[in-house]
Protein backbone atom coordinates (compact mmCIF):
# COMPACT_ATOMS: atom_id res chain seq x y z
CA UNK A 1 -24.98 -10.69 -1.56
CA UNK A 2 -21.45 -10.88 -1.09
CA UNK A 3 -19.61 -14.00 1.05
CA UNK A 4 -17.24 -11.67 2.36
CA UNK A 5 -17.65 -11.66 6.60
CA UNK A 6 -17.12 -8.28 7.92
CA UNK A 7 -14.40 -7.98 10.87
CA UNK A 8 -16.72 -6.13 12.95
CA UNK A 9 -19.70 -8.86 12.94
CA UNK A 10 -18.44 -12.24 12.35
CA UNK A 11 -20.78 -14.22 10.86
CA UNK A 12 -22.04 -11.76 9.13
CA UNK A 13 -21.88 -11.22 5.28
CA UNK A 14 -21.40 -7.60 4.00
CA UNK A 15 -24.06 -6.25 1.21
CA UNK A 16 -22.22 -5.36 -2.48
CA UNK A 17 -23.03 -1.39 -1.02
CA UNK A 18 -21.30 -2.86 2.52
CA UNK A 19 -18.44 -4.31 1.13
CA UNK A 20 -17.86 -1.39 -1.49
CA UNK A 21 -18.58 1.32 1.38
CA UNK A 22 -15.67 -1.10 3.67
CA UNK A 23 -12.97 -0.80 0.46
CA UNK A 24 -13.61 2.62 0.31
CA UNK A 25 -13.09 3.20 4.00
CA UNK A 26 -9.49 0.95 3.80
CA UNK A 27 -8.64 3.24 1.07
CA UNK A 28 -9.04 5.94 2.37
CA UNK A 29 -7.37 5.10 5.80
CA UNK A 30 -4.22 4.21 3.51
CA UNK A 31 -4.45 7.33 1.43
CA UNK A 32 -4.52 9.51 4.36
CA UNK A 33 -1.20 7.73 6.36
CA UNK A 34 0.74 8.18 2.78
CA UNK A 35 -0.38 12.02 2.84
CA UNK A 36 -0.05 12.46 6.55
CA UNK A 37 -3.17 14.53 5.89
CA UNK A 38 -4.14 15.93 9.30
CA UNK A 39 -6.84 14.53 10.97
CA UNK A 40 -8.91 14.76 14.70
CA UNK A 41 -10.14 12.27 16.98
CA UNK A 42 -13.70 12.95 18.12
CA UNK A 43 -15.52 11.54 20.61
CA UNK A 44 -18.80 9.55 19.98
CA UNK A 45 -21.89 10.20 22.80
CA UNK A 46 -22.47 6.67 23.10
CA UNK A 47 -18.90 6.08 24.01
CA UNK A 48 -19.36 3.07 22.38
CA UNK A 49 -21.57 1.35 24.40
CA UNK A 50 -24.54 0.67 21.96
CA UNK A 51 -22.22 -1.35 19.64
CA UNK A 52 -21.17 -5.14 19.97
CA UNK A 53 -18.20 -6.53 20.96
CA UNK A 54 -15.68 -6.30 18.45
CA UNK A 55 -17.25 -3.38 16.33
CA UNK A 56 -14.99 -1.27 15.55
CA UNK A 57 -17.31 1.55 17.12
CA UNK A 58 -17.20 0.07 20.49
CA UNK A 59 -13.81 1.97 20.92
CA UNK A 60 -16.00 4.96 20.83
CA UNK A 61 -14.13 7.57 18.94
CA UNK A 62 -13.95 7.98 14.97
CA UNK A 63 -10.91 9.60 12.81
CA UNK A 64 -12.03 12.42 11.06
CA UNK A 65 -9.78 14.17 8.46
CA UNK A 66 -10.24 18.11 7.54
CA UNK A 67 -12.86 18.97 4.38
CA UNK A 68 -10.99 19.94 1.60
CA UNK A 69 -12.27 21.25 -1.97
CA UNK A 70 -12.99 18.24 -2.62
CA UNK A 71 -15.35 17.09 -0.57
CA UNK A 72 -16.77 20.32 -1.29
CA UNK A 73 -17.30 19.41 -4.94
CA UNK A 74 -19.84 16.60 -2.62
CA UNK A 75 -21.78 19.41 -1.29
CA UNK A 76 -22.48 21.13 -4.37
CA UNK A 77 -22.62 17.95 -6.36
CA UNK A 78 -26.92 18.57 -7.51
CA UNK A 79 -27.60 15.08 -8.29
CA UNK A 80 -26.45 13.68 -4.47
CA UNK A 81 -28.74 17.00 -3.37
CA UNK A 82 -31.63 15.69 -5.44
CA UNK A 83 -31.26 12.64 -3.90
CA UNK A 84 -30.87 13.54 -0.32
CA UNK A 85 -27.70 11.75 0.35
CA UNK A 86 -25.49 14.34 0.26
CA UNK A 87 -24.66 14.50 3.86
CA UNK A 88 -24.21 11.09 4.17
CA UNK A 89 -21.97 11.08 1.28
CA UNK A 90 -19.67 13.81 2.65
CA UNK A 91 -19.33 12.46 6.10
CA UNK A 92 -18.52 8.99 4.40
CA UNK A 93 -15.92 10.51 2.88
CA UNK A 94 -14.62 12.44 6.05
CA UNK A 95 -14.71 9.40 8.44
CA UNK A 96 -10.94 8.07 8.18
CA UNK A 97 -11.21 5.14 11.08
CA UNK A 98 -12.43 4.16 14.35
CA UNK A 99 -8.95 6.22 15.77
CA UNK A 100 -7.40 3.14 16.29
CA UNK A 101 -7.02 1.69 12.93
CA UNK A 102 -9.60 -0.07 11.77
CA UNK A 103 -12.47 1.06 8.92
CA UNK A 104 -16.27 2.36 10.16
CA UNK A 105 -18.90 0.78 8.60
CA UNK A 106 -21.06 3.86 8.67
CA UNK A 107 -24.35 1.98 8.65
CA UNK A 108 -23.99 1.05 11.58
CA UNK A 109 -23.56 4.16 13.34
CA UNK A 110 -26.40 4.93 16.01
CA UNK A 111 -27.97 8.25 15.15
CA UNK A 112 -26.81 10.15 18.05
CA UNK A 113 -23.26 9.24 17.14
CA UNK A 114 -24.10 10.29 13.46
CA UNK A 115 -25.18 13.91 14.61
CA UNK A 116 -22.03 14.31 16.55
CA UNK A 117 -20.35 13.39 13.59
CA UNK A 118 -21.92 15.80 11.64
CA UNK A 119 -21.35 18.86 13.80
CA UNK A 120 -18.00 17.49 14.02
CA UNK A 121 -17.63 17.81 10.29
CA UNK A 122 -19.14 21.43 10.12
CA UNK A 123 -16.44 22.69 12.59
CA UNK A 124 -13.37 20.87 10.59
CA UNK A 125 -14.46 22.39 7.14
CA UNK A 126 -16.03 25.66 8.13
CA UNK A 127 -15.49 26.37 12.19
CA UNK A 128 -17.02 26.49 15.15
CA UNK A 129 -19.19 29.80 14.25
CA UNK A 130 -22.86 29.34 12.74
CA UNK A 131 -25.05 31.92 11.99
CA UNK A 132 -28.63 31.49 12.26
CA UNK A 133 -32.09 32.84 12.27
CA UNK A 134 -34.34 32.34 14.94
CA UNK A 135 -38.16 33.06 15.75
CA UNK A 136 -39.30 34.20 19.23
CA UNK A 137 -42.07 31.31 20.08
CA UNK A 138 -43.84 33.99 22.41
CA UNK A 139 -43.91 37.25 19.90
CA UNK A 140 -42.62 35.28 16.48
CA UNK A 141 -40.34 38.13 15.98
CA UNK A 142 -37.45 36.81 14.10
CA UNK A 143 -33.25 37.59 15.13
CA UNK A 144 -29.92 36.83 14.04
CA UNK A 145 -27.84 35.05 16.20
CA UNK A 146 -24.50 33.47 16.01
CA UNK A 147 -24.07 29.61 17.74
CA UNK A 148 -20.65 28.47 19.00
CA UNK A 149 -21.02 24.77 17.93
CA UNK A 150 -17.87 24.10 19.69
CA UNK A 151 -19.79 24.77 23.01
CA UNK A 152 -22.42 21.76 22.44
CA UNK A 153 -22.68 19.33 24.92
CA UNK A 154 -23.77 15.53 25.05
CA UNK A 155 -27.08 14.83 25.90
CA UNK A 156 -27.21 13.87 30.09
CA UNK A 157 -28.54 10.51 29.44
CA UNK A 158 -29.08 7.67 32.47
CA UNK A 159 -25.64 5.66 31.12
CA UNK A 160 -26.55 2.58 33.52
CA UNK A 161 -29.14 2.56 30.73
CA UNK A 162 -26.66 1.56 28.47
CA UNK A 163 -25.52 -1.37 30.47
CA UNK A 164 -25.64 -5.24 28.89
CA UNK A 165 -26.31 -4.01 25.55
CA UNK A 166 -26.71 -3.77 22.60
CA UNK A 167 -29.66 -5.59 22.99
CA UNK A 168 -31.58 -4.15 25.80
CA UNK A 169 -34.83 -5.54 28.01
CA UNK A 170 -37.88 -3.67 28.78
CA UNK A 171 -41.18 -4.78 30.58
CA UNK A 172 -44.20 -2.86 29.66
CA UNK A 173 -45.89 -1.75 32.80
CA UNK A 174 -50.05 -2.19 31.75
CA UNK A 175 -49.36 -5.45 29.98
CA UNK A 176 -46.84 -6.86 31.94
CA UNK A 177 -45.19 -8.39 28.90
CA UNK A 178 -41.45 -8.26 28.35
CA UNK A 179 -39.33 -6.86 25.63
CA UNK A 180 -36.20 -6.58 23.93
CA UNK A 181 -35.11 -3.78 21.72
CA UNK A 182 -31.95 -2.01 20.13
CA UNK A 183 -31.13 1.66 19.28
CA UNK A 184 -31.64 2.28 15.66
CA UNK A 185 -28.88 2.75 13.32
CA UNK A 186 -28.37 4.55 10.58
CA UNK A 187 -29.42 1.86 8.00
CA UNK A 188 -32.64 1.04 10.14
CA UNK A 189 -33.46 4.90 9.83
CA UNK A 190 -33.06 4.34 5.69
CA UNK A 191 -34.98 1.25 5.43
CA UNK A 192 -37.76 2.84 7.75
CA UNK A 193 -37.61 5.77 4.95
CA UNK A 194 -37.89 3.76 1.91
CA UNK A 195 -40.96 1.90 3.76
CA UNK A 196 -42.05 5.36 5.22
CA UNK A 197 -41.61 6.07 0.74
CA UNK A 198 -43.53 2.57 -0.56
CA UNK A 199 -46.62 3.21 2.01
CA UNK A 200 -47.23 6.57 0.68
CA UNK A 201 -46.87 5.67 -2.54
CA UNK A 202 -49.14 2.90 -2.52
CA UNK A 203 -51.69 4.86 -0.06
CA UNK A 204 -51.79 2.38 2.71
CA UNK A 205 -54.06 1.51 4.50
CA UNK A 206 -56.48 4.23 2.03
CA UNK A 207 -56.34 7.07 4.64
CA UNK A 208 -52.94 8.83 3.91
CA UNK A 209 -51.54 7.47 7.11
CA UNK A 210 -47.70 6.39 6.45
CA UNK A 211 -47.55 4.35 10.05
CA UNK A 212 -44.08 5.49 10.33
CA UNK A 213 -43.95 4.91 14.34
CA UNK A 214 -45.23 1.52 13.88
CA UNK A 215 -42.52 1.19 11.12
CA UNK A 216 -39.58 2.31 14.20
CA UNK A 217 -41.23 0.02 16.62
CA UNK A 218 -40.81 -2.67 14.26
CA UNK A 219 -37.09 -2.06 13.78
CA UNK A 220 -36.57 -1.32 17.26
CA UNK A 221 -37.92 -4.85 18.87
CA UNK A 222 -36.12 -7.60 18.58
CA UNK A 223 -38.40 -9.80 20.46
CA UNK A 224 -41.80 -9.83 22.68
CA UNK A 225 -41.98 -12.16 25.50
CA UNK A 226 -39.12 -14.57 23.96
CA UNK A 227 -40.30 -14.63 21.12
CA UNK A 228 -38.04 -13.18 18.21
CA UNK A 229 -39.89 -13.90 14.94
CA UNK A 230 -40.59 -11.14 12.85
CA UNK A 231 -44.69 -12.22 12.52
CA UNK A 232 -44.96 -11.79 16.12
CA UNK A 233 -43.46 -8.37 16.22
CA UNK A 234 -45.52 -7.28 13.78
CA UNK A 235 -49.20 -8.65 15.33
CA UNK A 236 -48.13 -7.44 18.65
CA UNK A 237 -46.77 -3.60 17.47
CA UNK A 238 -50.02 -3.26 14.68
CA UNK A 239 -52.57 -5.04 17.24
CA UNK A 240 -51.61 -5.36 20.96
CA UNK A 241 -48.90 -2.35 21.69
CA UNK A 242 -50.62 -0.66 24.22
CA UNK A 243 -50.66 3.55 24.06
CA UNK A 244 -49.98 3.48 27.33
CA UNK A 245 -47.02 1.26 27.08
CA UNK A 246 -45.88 2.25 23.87
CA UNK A 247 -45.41 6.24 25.52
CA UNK A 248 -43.35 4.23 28.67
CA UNK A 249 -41.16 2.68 26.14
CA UNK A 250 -40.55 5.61 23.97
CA UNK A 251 -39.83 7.35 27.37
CA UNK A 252 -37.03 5.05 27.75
CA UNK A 253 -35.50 5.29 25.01
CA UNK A 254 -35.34 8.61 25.17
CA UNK A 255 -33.70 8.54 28.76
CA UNK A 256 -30.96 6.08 27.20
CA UNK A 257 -29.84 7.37 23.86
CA UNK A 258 -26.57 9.11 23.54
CA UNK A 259 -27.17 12.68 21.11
CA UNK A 260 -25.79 15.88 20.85
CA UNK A 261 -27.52 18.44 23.21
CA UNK A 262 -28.92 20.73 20.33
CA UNK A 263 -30.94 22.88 22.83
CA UNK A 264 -29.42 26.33 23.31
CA UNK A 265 -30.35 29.31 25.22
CA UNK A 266 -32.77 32.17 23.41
CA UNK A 267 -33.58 35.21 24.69
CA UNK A 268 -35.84 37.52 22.67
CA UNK A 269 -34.53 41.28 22.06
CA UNK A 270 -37.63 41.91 20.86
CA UNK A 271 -40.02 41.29 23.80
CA UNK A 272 -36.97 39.97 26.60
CA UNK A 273 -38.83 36.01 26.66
CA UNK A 274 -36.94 33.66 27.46
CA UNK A 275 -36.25 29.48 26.74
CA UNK A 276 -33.71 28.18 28.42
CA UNK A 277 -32.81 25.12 26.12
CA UNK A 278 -34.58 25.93 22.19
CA UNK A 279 -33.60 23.25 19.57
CA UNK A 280 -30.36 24.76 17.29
CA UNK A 281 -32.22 25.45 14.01
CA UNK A 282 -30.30 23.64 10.97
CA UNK A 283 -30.56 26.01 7.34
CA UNK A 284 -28.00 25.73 4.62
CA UNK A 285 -25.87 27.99 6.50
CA UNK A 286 -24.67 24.77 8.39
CA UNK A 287 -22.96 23.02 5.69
CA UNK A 288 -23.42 25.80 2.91
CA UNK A 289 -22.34 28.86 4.63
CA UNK A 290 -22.02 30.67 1.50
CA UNK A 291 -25.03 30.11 0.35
């Protein structure tokens, strides 16, 4: 672990990957004011709200600067492909600053923020227009389409949610027990992975199951009923989460968490049905149109 303290957490020491992913981030800032490279200012969902004071992602907005052939030489790079960081890598590389300055530590990103980020990046290297192909859900009969990505929307979300965070209270309504949770961030949506990884490796539990929403619970709660030890987490999500309860709170967060609006309108020309809001399929069109 490195000693260094981050500017956005103080306190807090930076990883060797943290501290590396920070340098490249300064450089990159400097390298782009020397070029005068042109770059955008988008606007995260959360508006910054789910970050701490201080973060350089509570100003709410990220510096983007305009794919170039060389972060194309990312998205064709077959060993980040194999890996299935190549996304991650290329937005890394796109993210200039928090549009006021200052370096994004990218881990901490919420994921909402991260998906505007990425259609962000889609329209900056390749425009607004995406083709796609889409199934009818009522008569499976399969169309091309063409999706404006420009025309997407943040998700209507209850923002007094969002209020007093980032650490949030809940109280479960069967067990009358109180909670306190956070919206997970890119790194907690990696280290849930690699667990998601280690359990089915290891078979755990010897029935296949991988216990991946236990695994998010986990990450999300920060304490139950005062109590912020991570044993106590753990007996109460594995052993005294209620179903009942556990829906509520899922409910919740889903009512609070700043996203893209990826629902868009379908209407069959086979058979005329009709969805009013069908989730945007993502192929290799989206960052590959070429392919």
């Amino acid at each position: 672990m490195s000693n260094k303290v981050t500017e956005d957490y103080p306190g807090k020491s930076l990883s060797t990957e943290e501290l590396k992913a920070k340098v490249t981030a300064e450089s990159n800032i400097e390298s782009v004011k020397k070029s005068k490279f042109p770059t955008e200012i988008i606007d995260l969902p959360s508006k910054g709200r789910l970050y701490p004071p201080g973060s350089s992602l509570s100003s709410g907005r990220v510096e983007m600067k305009y794919m170039t052939a060389k972060e194309e030489d990312i998205l064709t790079s077959s060993n980040l492909i194999q890996k299935g960081i190549v996304i991650d890598t290329l937005l890394r590389a796109l993210i200039i600053s928090n549009g006021e300055g200052k370096s994004v530590n990218y881990g901490d990103l919420c994921i909402g923020d991260k998906n505007a980020i990425m259609v962000a990046a889609r329209i900056l290297g390749y425009g607004a227009d995406y083709p796609v192909e889409m199934s009818c859900p009522s008569c499976q009969n399969k169309q091309k389409s063409s999706i404006d990505l420009a025309s997407l929307e943040n998700k209507v979300i209850d923002e007094s949610l969002l209020d007093n965070g980032p650490i949030y209270d809940f109280y479960l309504p069967a067990s009358k027990r109180d909670l306190t949770f956070k919206i997970l961030t890119h790194n907690d949506e990696k280290k849930i992975e690699e667990e998601a990884k280690q359990m089915k490796k290891k078979n755990f539990g010897g029935n296949g199951v991988t216990y991946e929403l236990t695994s998010r619970l986990k990450h999300m709660i920060q304490s139950v009923d005062g109590a912020a030890d991570s044993k106590t987490i753990k007996d109460f999500v594995e052993n005294e989460f209620l179903s009942r309860d556990s829906l509520a709170f899922r409910k919740h967060i889903e009512a609070m968490s700043p996203d893209v609006d990826m629902g868009i309108f379908f209407e069959c020309e086979s058979c005329g049905h009709e969805e009013p809001s069908i989730q945007m399929p993502m192929n290799v069109q989206f960052f590959w149109p070429g392919a």
